[in-house]
Protein backbone atom coordinates (compact mmCIF):
# COMPACT_ATOMS: atom_id res chain seq x y z
CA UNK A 1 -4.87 13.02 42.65
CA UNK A 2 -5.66 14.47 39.42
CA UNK A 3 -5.10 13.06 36.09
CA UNK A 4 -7.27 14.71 33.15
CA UNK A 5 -7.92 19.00 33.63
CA UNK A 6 -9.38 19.35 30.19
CA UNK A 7 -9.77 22.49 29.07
CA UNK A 8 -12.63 23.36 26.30
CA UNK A 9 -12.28 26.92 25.03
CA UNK A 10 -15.41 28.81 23.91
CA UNK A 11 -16.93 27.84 20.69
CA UNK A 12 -16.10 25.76 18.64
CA UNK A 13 -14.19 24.81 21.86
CA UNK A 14 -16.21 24.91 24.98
CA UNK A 15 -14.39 25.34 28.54
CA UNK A 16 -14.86 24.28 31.22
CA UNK A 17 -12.88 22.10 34.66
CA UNK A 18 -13.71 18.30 34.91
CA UNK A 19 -13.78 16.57 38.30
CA UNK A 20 -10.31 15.12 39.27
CA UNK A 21 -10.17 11.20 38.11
CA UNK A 22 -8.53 8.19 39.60
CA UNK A 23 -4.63 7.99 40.11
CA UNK A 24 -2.98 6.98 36.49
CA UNK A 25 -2.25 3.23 36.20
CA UNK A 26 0.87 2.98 34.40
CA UNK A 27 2.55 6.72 35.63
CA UNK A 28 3.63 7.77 39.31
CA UNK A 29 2.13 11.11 38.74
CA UNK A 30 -0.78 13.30 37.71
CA UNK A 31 -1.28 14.72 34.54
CA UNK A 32 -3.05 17.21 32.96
CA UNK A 33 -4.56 17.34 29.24
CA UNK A 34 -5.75 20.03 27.63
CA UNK A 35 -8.80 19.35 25.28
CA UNK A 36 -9.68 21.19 22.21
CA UNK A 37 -13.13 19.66 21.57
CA UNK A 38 -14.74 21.10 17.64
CA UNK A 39 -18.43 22.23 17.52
CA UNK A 40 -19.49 19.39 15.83
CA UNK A 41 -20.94 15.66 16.73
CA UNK A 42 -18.42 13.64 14.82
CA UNK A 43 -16.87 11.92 13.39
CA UNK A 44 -13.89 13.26 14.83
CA UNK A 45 -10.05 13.11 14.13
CA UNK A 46 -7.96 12.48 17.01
CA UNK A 47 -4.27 14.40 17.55
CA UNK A 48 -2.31 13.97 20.20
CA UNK A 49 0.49 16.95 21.45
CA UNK A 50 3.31 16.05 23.27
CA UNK A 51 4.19 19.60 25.77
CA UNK A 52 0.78 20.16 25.75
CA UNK A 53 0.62 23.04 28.47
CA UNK A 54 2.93 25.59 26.03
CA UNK A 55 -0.14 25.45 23.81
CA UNK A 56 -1.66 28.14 25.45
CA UNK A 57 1.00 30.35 24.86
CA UNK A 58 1.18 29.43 21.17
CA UNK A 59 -2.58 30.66 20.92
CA UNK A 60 -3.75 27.33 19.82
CA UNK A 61 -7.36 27.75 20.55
CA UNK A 62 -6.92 30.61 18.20
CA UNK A 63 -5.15 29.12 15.38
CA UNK A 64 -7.37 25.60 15.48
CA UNK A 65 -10.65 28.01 15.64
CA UNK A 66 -9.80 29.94 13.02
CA UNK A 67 -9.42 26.93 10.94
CA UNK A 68 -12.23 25.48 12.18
CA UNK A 69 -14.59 27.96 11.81
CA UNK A 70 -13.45 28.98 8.38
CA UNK A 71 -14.37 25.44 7.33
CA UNK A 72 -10.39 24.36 5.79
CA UNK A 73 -10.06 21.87 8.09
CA UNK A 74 -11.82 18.59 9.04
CA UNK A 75 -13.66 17.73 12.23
CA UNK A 76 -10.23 17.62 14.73
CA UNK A 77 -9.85 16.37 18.13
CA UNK A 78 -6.90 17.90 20.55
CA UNK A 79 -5.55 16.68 23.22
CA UNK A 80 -2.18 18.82 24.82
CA UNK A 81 -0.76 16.59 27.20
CA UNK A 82 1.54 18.41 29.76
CA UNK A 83 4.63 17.26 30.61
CA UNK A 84 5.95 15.78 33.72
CA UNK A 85 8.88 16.80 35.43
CA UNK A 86 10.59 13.15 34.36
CA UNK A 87 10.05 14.63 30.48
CA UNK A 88 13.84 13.44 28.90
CA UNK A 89 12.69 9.58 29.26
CA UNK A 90 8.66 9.52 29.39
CA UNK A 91 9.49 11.70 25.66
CA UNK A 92 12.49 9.24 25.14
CA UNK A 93 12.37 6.17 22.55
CA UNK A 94 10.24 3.19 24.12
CA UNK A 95 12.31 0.36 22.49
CA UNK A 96 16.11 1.46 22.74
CA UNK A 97 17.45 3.45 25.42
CA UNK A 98 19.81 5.88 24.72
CA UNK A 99 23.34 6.01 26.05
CA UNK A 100 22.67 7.27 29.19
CA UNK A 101 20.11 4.72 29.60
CA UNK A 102 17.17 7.59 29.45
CA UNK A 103 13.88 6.07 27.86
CA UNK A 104 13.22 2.39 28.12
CA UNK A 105 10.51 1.37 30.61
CA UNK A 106 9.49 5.05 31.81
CA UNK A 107 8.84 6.04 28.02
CA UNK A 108 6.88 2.51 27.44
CA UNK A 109 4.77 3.32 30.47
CA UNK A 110 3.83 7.12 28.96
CA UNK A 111 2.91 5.51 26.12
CA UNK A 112 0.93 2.89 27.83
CA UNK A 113 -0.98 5.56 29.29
CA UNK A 114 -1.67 6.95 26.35
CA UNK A 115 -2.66 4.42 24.87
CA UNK A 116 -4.79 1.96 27.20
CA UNK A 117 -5.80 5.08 29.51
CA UNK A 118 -5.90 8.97 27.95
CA UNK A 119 -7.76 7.36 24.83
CA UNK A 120 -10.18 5.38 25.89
CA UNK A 121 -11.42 7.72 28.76
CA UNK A 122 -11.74 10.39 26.23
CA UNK A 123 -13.53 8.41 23.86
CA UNK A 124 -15.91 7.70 26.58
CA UNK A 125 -16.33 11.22 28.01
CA UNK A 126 -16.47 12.22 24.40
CA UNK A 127 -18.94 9.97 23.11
CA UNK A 128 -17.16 8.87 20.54
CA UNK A 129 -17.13 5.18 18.94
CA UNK A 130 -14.50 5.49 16.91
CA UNK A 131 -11.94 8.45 15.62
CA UNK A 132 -11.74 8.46 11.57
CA UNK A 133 -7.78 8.46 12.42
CA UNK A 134 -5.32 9.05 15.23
CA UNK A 135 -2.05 11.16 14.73
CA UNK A 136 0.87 12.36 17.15
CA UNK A 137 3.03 15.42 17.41
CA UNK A 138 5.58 17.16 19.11
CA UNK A 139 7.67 19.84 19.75
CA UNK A 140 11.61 19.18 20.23
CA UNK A 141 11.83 15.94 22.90
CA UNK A 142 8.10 15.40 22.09
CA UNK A 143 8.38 15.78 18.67
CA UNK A 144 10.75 12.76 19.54
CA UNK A 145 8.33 10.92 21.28
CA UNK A 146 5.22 11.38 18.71
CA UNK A 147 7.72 9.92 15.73
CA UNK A 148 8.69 6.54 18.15
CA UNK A 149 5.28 6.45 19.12
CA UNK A 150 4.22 6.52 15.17
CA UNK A 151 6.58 4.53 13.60
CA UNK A 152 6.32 1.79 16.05
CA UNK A 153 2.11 1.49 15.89
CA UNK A 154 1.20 2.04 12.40
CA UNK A 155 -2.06 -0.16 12.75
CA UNK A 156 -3.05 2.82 15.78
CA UNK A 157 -1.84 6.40 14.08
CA UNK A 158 -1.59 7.92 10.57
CA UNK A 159 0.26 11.22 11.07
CA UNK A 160 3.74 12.07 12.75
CA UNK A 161 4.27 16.17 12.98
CA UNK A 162 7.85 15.86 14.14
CA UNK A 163 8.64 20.26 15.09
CA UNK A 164 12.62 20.48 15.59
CA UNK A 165 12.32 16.84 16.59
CA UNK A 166 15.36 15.66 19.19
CA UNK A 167 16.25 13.46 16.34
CA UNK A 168 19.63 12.84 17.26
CA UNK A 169 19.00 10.87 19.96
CA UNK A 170 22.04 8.27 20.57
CA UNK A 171 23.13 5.15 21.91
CA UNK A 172 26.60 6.05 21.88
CA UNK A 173 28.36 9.73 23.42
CA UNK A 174 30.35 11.32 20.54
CA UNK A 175 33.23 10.84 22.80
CA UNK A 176 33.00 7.06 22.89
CA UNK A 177 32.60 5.93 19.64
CA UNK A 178 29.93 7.39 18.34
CA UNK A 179 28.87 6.42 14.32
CA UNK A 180 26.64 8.74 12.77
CA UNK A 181 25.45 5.66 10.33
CA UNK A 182 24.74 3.63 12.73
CA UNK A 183 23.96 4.99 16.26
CA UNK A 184 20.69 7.44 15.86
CA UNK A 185 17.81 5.62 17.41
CA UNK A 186 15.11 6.86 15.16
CA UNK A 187 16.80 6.58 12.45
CA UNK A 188 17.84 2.70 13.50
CA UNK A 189 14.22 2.17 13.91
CA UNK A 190 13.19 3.22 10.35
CA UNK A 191 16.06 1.40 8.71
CA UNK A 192 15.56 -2.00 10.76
CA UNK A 193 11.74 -1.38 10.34
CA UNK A 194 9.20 -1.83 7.33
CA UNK A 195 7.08 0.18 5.26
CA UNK A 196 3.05 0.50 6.47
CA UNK A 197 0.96 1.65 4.04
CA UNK A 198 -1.11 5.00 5.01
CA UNK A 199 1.27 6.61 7.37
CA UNK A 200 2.50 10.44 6.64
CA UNK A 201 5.55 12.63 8.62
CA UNK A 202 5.58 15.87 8.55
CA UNK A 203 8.68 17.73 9.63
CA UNK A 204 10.31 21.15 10.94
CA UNK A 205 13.07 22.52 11.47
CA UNK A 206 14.73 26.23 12.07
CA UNK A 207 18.09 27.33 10.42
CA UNK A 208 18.72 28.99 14.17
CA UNK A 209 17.28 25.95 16.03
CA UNK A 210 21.11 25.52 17.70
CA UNK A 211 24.44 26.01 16.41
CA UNK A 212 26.02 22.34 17.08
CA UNK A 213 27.60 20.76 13.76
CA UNK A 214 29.33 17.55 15.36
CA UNK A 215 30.04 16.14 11.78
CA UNK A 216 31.11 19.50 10.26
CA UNK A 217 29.60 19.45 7.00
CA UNK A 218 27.96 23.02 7.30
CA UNK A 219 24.86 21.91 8.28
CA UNK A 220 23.50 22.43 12.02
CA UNK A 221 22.47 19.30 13.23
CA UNK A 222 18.72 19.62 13.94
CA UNK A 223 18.79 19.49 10.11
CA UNK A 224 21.29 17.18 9.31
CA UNK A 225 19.81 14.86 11.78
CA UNK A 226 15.85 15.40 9.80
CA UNK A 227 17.00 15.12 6.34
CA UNK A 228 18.86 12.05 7.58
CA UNK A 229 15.73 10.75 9.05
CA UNK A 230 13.42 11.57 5.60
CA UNK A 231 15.95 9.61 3.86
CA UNK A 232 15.65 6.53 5.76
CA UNK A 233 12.26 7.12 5.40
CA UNK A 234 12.51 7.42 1.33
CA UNK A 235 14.60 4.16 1.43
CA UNK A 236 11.20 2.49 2.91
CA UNK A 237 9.43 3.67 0.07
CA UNK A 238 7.92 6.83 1.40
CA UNK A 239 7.64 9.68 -1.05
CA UNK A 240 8.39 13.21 -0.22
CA UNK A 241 6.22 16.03 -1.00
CA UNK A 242 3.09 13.09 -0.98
CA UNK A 243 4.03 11.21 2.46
CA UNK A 244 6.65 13.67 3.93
CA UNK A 245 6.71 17.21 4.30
CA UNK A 246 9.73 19.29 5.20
CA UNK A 247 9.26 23.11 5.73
CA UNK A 248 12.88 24.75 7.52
CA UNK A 249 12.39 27.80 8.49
CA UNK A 250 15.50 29.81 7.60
CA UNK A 251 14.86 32.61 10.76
CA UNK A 252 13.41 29.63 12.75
CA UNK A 253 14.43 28.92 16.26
CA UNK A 254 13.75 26.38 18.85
CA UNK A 255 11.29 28.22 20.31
CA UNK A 256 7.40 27.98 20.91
CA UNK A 257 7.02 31.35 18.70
CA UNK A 258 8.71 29.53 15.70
CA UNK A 259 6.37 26.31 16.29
CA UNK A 260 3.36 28.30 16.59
CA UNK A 261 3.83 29.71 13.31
CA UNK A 262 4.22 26.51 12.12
CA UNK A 263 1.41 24.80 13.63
CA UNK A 264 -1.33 26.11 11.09
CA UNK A 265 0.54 24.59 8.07
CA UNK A 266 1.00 21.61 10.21
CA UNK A 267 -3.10 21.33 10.42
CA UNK A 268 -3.94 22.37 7.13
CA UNK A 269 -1.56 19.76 5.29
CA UNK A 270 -2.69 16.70 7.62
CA UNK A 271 -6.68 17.91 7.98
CA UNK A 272 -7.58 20.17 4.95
CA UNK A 273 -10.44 19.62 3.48
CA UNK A 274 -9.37 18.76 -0.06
């Protein structure tokens, strides 16, 4: 069975289909990654996207070309990952499961593959000895994902691009006691957790992303839930504006048309060349 299709485009992103590898080690299923290889020899910077296979319709080739080419960004790496159909816990938090018990060991093995298999190989089929960093993103659920992955492995990745991130991810239903303060897994994580030097978060969000206000202060919750998030992150000693960035996007929806527009200031901030 298959488990890397990478995809090059045409320059500075060549295309073409690799031979099917050996079955995945650590998940029960194939998967596919998309691979946005730049025109030069290296050294590279490596990001990882979580929902890799709605790239294509977000024109990434385009956007990470056009950047590319135009010299404003460094040397970058891609890999879109596609989903599986078991996406709500391989995207979940790897640590805590949430309160329907989604997450746990199925999200610990997605990141084991990313880490001890999707790496390596690509490093090897790449050529590369080392990438000058590693960063995650993700879009909604993966945006989820990439900030758990982050946070927890500062000495692997730099960068977190968290786009309408499923931040409020629980361990309690709002129906059963639910605290705001206290029951938000990623924002658990950051409070029970410790500052690491070097790591950056860059955040999205769209005034239309959903209409749900569960605390009723006015403010939809994919925001509350982000700003509540960058503040944990300022209590760590994280400085917005220098290691956070937070763009909303007041006619921004939780769509793949809102995060594509979003993606080139995403690449630019983390990758321009200075």
């Amino acid at each position: 069975s298959l488990i890397f299709d990478a995809l090059q485009a045409q320059a500075p992103i060549s295309m073409n289909k690799q031979t099917p590898l050996r079955q995945p080690q650590f998940l029960a299923r194939p998967v596919m990654v998309d691979v946005y290889l730049p025109p030069s020899e290296g050294p590279f910077h490596l990001l990882l996207i979580n929902d890799g296979q709605n790239l294509a319709e977000m024109q990434f080739e385009n956007i990470l070309s056009g950047l590319v080419e135009s010299g404003q960004i460094q040397p970058l790496l891609c890999l879109g990952i596609h989903a599986g159909d078991d996406r709500r816990n391989e995207y979940a938090t790897a640590k805590i499961m949430d309160y329907e018990g989604r997450g746990g060991t199925i999200a610990q093995a997605y990141q084991q593959f990313v880490f001890e298999e999707l790496i390596p190989h690509i490093a090897i089929q790449y050529r590369v000895e080392t990438f000058s960093s590693k960063s995650f993103a993700g879009f909604s659920m993966g945006g989820l994902c990439a900030m758990d992955v982050v946070w927890n492995h500062p000495q692997l990745f730099s960068i977190a691009g968290v786009f309408s991130g499923s931040l409020w991810w629980r361990t309690k239903a709002l129906d059963n006691g639910y605290n705001e303060d206290t029951d938000r897994i990623m924002h658990r994580q950051v409070r029970e957790g410790k500052y690491s030097d070097g790591l950056k978060f860059y955040f999205t969000t769209g005034s239309q992303d959903e209409t749900a206000d569960r605390n009723n202060n006015g403010i939809i919750d994919s925001i509350d839930d982000t700003l509540g998030l960058i503040a944990e992150l300022e209590g760590k000693g994280y400085k917005t504006d220098i290691d956070i960035k937070y763009i909303n996007y007041e006619d921004g929806r939780h769509d793949v048309a809102t995060w594509a527009r979003a993606l080139p200031q995403f690449l630019l901030w983390g990758w321009g060349r200075k």
